[in-house]
Every structure is written in structure tokens, then in C-alpha cells.
Protein backbone atom coordinates (compact mmCIF):
# COMPACT_ATOMS: atom_id res chain seq x y z
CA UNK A 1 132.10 89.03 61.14
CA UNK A 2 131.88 85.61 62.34
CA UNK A 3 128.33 84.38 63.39
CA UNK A 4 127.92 83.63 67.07
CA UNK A 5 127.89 80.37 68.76
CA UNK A 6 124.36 79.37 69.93
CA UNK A 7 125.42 78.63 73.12
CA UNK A 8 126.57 82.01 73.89
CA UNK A 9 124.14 83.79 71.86
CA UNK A 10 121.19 82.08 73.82
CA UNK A 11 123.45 82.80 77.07
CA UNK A 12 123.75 86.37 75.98
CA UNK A 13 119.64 86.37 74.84
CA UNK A 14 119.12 85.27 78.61
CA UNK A 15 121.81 88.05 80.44
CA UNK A 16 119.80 90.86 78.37
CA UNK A 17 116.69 89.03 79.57
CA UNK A 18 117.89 88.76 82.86
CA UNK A 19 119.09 92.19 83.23
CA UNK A 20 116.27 94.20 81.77
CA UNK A 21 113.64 92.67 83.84
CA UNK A 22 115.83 93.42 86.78
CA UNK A 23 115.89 96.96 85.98
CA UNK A 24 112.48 97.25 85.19
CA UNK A 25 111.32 95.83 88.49
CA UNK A 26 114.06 97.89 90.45
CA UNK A 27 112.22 101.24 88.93
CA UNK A 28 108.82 99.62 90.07
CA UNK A 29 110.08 98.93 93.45
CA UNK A 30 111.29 102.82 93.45
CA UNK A 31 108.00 103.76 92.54
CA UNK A 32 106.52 101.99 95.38
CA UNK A 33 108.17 103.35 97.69
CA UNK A 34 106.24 106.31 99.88
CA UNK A 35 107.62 108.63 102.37
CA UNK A 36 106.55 106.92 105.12
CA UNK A 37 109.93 105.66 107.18
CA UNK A 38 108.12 102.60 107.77
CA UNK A 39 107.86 101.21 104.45
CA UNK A 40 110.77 102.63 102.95
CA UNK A 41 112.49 99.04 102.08
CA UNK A 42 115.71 100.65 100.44
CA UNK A 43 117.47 96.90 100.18
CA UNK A 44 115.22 95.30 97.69
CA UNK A 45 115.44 97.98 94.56
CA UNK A 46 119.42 98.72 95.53
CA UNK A 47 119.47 94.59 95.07
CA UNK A 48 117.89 94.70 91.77
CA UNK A 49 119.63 97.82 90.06
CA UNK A 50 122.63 97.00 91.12
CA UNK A 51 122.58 93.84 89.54
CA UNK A 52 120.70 94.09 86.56
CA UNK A 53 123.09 97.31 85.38
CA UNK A 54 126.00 95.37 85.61
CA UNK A 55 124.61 92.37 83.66
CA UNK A 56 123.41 95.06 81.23
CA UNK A 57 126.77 96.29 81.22
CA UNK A 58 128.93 93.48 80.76
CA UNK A 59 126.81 92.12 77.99
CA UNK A 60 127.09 95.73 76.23
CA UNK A 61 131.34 95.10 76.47
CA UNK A 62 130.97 91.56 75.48
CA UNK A 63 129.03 92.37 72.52
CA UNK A 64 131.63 95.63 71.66
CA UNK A 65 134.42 93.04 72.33
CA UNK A 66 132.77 91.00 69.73
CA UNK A 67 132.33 93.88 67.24
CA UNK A 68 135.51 95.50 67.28
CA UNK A 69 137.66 92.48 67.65
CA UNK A 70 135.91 89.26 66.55
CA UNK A 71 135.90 87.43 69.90
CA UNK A 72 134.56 88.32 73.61
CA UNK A 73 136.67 89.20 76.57
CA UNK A 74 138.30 86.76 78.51
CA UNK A 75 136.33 85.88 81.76
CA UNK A 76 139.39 87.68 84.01
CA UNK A 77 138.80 90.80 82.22
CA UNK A 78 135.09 90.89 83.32
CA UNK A 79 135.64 89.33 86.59
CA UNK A 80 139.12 91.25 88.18
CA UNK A 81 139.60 94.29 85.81
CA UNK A 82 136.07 95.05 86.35
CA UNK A 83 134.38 93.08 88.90
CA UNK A 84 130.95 95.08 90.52
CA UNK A 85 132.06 98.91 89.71
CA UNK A 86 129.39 100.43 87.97
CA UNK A 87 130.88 103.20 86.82
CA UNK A 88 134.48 101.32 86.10
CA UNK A 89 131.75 99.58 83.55
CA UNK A 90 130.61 102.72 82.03
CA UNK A 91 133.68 104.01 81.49
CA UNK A 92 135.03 101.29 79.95
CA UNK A 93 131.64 101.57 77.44
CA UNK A 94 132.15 105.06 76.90
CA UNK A 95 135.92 104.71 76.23
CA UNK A 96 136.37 101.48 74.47
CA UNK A 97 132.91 100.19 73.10
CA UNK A 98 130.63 103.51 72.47
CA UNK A 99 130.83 102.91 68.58
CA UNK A 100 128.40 105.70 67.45
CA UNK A 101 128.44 109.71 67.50
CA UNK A 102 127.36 110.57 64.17
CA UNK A 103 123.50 111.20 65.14
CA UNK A 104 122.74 114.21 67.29
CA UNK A 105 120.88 111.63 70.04
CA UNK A 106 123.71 109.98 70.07
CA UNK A 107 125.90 112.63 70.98
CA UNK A 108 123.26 113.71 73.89
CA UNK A 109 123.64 110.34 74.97
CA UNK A 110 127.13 109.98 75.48
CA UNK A 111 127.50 113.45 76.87
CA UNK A 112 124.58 112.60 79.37
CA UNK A 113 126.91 109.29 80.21
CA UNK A 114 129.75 110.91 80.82
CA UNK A 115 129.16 114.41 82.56
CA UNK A 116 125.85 114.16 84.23
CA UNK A 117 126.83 114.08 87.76
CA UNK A 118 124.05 113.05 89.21
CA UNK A 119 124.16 109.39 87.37
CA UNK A 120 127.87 108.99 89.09
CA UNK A 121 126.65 109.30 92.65
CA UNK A 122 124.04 107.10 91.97
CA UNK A 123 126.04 104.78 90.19
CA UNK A 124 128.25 104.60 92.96
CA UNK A 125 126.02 104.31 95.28
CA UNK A 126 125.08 100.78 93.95
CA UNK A 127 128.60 99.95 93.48
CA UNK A 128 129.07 100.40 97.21
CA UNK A 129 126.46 98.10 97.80
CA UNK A 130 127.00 95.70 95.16
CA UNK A 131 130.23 95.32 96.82
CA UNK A 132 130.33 95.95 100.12
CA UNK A 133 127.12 97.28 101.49
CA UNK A 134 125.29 93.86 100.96
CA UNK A 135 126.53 92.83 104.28
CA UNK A 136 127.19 96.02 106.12
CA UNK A 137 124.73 95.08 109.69
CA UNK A 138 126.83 91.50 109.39
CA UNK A 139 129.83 93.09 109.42
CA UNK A 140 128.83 95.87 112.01
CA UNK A 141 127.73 93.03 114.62
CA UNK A 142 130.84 90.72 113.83
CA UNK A 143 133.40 93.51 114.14
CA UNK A 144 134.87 92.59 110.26
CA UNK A 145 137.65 94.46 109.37
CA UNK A 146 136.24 94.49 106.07
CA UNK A 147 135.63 98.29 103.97
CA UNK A 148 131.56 99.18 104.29
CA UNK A 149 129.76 101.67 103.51
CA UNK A 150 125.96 102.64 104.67
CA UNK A 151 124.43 102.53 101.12
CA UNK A 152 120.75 103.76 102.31
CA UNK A 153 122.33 107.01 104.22
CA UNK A 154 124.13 107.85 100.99
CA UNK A 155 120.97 107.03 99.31
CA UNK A 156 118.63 109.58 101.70
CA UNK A 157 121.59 112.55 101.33
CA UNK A 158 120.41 112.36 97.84
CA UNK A 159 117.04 112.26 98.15
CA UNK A 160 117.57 115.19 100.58
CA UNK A 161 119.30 116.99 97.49
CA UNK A 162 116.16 116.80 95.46
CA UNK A 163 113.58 119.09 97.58
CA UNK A 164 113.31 122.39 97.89
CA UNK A 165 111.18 124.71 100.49
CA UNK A 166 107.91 123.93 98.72
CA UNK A 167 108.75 120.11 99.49
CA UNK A 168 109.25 120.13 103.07
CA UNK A 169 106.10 122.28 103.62
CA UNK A 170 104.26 119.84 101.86
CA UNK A 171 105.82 117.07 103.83
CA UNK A 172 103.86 118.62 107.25
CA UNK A 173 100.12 118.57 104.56
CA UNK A 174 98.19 115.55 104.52
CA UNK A 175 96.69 116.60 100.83
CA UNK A 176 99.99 117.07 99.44
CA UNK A 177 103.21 114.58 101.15
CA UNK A 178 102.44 111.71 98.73
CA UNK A 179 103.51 114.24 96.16
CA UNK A 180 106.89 114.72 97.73
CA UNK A 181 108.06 111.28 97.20
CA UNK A 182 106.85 110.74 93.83
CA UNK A 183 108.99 113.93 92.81
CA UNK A 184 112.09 111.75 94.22
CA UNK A 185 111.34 108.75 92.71
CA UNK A 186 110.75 110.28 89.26
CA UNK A 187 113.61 112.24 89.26
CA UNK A 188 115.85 109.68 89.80
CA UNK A 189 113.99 106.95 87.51
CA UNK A 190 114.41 109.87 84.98
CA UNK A 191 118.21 109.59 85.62
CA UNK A 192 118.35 105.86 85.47
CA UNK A 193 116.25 105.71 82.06
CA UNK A 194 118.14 108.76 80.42
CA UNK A 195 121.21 105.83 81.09
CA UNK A 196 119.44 102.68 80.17
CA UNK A 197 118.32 104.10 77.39
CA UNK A 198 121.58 105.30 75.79
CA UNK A 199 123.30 101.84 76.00
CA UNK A 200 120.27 100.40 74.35
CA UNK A 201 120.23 102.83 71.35
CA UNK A 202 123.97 101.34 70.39
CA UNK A 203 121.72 97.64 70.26
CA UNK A 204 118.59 99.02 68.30
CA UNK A 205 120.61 100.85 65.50
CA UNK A 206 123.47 98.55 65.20
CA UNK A 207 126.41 100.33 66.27
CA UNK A 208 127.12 96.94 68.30
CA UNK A 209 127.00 94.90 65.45
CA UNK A 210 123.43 92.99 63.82
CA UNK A 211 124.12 90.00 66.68
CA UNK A 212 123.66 93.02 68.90
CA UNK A 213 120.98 94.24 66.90
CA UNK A 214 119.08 91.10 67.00
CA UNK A 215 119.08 90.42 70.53
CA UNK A 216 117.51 93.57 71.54
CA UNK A 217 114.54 93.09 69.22
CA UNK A 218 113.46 91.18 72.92
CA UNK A 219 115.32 93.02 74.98
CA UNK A 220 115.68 97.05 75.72
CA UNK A 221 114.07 97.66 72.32
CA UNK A 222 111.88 100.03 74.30
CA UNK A 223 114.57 101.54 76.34
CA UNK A 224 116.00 102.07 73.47
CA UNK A 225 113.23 104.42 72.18
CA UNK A 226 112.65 106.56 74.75
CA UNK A 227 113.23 110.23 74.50
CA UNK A 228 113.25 113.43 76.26
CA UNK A 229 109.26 113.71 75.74
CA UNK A 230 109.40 110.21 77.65
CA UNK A 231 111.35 110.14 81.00
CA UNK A 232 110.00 109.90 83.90
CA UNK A 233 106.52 108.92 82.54
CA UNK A 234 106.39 104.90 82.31
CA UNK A 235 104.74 103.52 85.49
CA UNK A 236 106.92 100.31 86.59
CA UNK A 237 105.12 99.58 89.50
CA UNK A 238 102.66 96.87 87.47
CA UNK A 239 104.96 94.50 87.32
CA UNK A 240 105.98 94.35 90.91
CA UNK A 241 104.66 91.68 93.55
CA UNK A 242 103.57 94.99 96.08
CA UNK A 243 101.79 96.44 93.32
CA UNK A 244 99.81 92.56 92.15
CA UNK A 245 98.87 91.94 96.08
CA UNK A 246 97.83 95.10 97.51
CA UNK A 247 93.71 95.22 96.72
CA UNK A 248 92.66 97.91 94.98
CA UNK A 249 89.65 99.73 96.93
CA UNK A 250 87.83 101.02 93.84
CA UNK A 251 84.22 103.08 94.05
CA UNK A 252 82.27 102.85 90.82
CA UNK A 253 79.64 105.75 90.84
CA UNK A 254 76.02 105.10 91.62
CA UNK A 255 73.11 106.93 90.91
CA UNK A 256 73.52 108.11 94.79
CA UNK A 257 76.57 109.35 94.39
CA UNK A 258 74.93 111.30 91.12
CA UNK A 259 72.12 112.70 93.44
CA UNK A 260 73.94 113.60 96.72
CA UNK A 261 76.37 115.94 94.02
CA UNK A 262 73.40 117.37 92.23
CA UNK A 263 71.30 117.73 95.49
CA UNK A 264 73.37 118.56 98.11
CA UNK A 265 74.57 122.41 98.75
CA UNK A 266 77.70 121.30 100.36
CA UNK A 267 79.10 118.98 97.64
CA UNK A 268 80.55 121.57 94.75
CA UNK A 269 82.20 120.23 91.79
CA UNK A 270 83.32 120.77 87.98
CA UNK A 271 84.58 119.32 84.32
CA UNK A 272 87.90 119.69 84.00
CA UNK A 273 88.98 119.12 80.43
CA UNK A 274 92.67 118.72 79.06
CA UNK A 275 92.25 120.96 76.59
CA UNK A 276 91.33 124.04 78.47
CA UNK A 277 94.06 123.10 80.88
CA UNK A 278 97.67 125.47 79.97
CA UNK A 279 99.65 123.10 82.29
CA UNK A 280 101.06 119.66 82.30
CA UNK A 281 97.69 117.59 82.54
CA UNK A 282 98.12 114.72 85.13
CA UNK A 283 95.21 112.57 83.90
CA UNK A 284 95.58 109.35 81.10
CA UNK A 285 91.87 110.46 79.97
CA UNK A 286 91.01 113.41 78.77
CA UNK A 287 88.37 114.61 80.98
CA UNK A 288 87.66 114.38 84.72
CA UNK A 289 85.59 116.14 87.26
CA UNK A 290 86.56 117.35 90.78
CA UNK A 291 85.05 117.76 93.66
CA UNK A 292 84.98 119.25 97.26
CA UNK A 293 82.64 117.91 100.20
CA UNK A 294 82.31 120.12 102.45
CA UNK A 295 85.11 122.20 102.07
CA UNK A 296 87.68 119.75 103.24
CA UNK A 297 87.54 116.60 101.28
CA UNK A 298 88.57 116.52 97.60
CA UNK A 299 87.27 113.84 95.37
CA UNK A 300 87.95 112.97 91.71
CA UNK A 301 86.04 111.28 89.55
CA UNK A 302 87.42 109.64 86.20
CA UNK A 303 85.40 107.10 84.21
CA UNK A 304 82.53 106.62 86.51
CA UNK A 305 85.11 105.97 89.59
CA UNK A 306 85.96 108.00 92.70
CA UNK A 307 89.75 108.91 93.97
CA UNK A 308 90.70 110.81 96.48
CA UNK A 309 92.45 113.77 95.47
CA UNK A 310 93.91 114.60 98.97
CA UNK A 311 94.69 113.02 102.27
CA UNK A 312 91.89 113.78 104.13
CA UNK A 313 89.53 112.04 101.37
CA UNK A 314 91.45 109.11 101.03
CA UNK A 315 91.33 108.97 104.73
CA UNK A 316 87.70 109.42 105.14
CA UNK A 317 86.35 107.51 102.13
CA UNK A 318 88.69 104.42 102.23
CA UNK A 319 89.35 105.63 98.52
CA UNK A 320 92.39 104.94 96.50
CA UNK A 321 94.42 108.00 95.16
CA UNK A 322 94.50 108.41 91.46
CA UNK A 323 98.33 107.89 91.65
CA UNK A 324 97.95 104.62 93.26
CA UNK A 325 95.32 103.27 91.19
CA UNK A 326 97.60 104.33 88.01
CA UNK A 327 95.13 106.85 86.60
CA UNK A 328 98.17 109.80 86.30
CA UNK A 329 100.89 110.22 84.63
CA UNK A 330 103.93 109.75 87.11
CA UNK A 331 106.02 112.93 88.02
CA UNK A 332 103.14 115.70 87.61
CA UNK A 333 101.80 116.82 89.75
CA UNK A 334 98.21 117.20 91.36
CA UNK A 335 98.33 120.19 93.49
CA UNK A 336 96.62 122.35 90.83
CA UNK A 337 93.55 120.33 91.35
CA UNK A 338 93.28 119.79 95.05
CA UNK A 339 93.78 123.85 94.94
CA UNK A 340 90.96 124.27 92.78
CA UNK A 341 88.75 121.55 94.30
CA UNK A 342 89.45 123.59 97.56
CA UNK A 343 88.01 126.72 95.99
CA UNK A 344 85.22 125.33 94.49
């Protein structure tokens, strides 16, 4: 195989660069998001994803271009065979340039890409706004003729997919909504990994090719090595601008805060430890201790600081939750603990 030009290896080094922080800040913005109408800003992650799969995608064919034939596309065959469909790119990656189906992952993978249903609404979802939807209140005021599409409605009927009963009760509970759209986010980050992640295997274990290989050693290397154990897990959110700029109202402990819970007959609270827990365990550490106040507010303390396990807390205290402060693991939930906090 012929080595690469420098020029276009650097400009390929820079799409994968490009696209995967993209990506990466599109799941943070997701993440951000919380069911409150309000501050549901639907434009900026559709913006991000949208774009940073397709560069993803178009420097996957360039690179299987490469492989299989010894020289990339020409730029018409990127630009008018394929243009902004996202899933017009993935088929033509699971069709033409998907070079590997010997390992069992990789077989998961490319069944995942090309059956799960879920990933082709989403997909084109983004591909309506990548090409039309960008625009869509212009060319509502101006009268265009041109084909739009509401992106964020299609968007909310899926959300609306993902809850059950249980969800729309806890919708109407302060101590449990923020739950609701953390389950929605997850879920579909979970979707959107399980496909970022099976491109990027062909990179890591050089069914592209070792140029391939090479360039993901910076880029989607650890896409590339996530597994089922993994999804939905990785908190994005640090690397958005939201996330930087909103201050953190954290309460260390003080020897106060130890007497009012040893003192005071109204304040009940217990260890919980991981290991004596049978379910999925919410916490990074290992250990934390709940707490009720007077029946209605539920505290929890990890590492010497306070977070408020429900609504009512955070309300009253001015504490941060444990989910916002990025003391849980994403997608598991907390209800066990305000329950038992509640009983205490």
C-alpha cells in the first residue's frame, strides 16, 4: 500500500480530530439537558452530532477507499452521491468499507449498525436537520417553498417512546423528575456510543488499513474500546461550556453538621456500603451515608460533602444533587436511596 501524502494525512488527523470532539461535546450537551421546557436547547447538540458523524463518516469511507483501492474518493462522490445523509453514509460503510467480521464483537457491531432501529430514526433525525431543518423558522416566516422538517418534534416523539408509567408519575415528584430525563439522555447516548464505537473498532484493529490504525491512536481510540459493560456510563458533560460556568454550590461537612446528626432526634441517617448493596450501585466511591431531616428532606453525604438526594433538599439547602456534581454513575438510578432515606 502506498504511504499517504502528509497533506492529507494531517487533513485526515484534523477531520478525526474535528469530528470526535464534536461528538463528544454533542453527548455532553445531551447530558445537560433537564426536563425543564425552558432549558431544553435541542439546536445546539442536533448542530454538533450531526456534524461531527458525518465528518466521522466520510473519513471512515475515505480511509476504506484508500484500503481497498489505493486512492480516496473523488470529492463528487462525497459531496453529491452522499452529501449530509447519515444513514446513506452508514450504509455505504456497512456495504462497501466494513472490512472485518471474523471477531464475534465485530459481528455484534455490524449487526447493531445495520438492524437496530432505533439508531435509524435517530440518524435520520439529524439528517433532516443537517439538511433541511437548520433553517426551518427562516423558511416558515419567508414562505420558502423549500422541503423542512421540525427536527425537535421528531426528536420529543422519541423521547416520548422511551418512558413508561413509572416515568410520567415521577415527572409530577419533585424527589424523583430529574431522574426521568437522565433515563432519556442515557438511553440514547447508549445508542449513539454502541455506533461510534463500532466504526472506531475497524481504526483500532486495522481492518482500515495501519494509516487508519495510526490516526486513531489520537482519535476514537477510546470509542473504540468501549463495550457492553461501558455504555451509557461516561459523563460528557465536563467538557462542555454549561458544565465549566455553572458554580458548583458544594457543602463540606463541619463539626456542626456532625453534632446536629448525632444530637438531634429528627435527623436519622445510615452507612450505605457497595458491597452490601444487590443492585446497580450509583455512587463512584464505595461508601456513602444517607440521611432524612425531618422526614421530608433527603441528604447524602460522600467524602465529607452534602448532596441533596431529592428535590425538596436541593430546594431547601441550596445543595447540588449528586448527579450534577458528577458523584454517580450516569443512567442508574437513585430512587432506592431517597426510598430508604424516607424510611429511615
Amino acid at each position: 500500500m502506498i504511504k499517504i501524502e502528509n497533506t492529507k494525512y494531517f487533513a485526515l488527523l484534523r477531520e478525526l480530530n474535528t469530528s470526535e470532539k464534536l461528538i463528544e461535546l454533542g453527548f455532553g450537551e445531551l447530558q445537560n439537558m433537564s426536563f425543564t421546557e425552558d432549558e431544553k436547547f435541542y439546536f445546539l447538540p442536533f448542530q454538533l452530532l450531526s456534524q461531527g458523524f458525518e465528518r466521522m463518516m466520510k473519513a471512515y469511507i475515505c480511509l476504506g477507499h484508500y484500503q481497498k483501492y489505493g486512492k480516496f474518493p473523488e470529492g463528487t462522490y462525497l459531496r453529491n452521491k452522499l452529501g449530509h445523509d447519515l444513514e446513506k453514509l452508514l450504509d455505504e460503510i456497512v456495504n462497501n468499507y466494513y472490512f472485518d467480521y471474523t471477531r464475534p464483537q465485530f459481528e455484534l457491531d455490524n449487526k447493531f449498525l445495520q438492524t437496530n432501529l432505533d439508531l435509524k430514526e435517530l440518524l435520520s433525525i439529524l439528517s433532516d436537520f443537517g439538511r433541511f431543518a437548520r433553517y426551518y423558522n427562516f423558511d416558515l416566516i419567508t414562505g420558502s417553498s423549500k422541503e423542512n422538517t421540525d427536527t425537535e418534534e421528531s426528536w420529543k416523539a422519541f423521547e416520548a417512546k422511551i418512558l413508561d408509567s413509572e416515568d410520567y408519575e415521577k415527572l409530577a415528584d419533585l424527589n424523583f423528575n430529574h431522574e426521568v430525563y437522565q433515563k432519556i439522555s442515557t438511553y440514547i447516548v447508549t445508542i449513539f456510543e454502541r455506533f461510534v464505537s463500532a466504526l472506531s473498532r475497524q481504526f483500532i484493529f486495522n481492518c482500515l488499513g495501519q494509516e487508519a490504525k495510526a490516526l486513531s491512536v489520537a482519535n476514537f481510540f477510546d470509542f473504540g474500546k468501549l463495550y457492553e459493560q461501558d455504555f451509557g456510563r461516561k459523563d460528557y458533560r465536563y467538557q462542555t461550556t454549561k458544565y465549566k460556568e455553572t458554580p458548583k454550590n458544594l457543602h463540606k461537612r463541619t463539626i456542626l453538621d456532625e453534632i446536629q446528626r448525632k444530637v438531634n432526634s429528627t435527623y436519622k441517617s445510615r452507612k450505605v456500603l457497595k458491597s452490601e448493596y444487590d443492585k446497580d450501585w450509583p455512587f463512584y466511591e464505595d461508601e456513602v451515608i444517607i440521611e432524612c431531616r425531618e422526614s421530608h428532606w433527603c441528604v447524602v453525604t460522600i467524602n465529607g460533602f452534602d448532596y441533596a438526594l431529592n428535590g425538596s433538599a436541593k430546594s431547601r439547602y441550596k445543595l447540588e444533587s449528586p448527579h450534577d456534581a458528577g458523584m454517580t454513575i450516569l443512567g442508574v438510578s437513585l430512587s432506592d436511596f431517597i426510598s430508604m432515606a424516607m424510611k429511615l
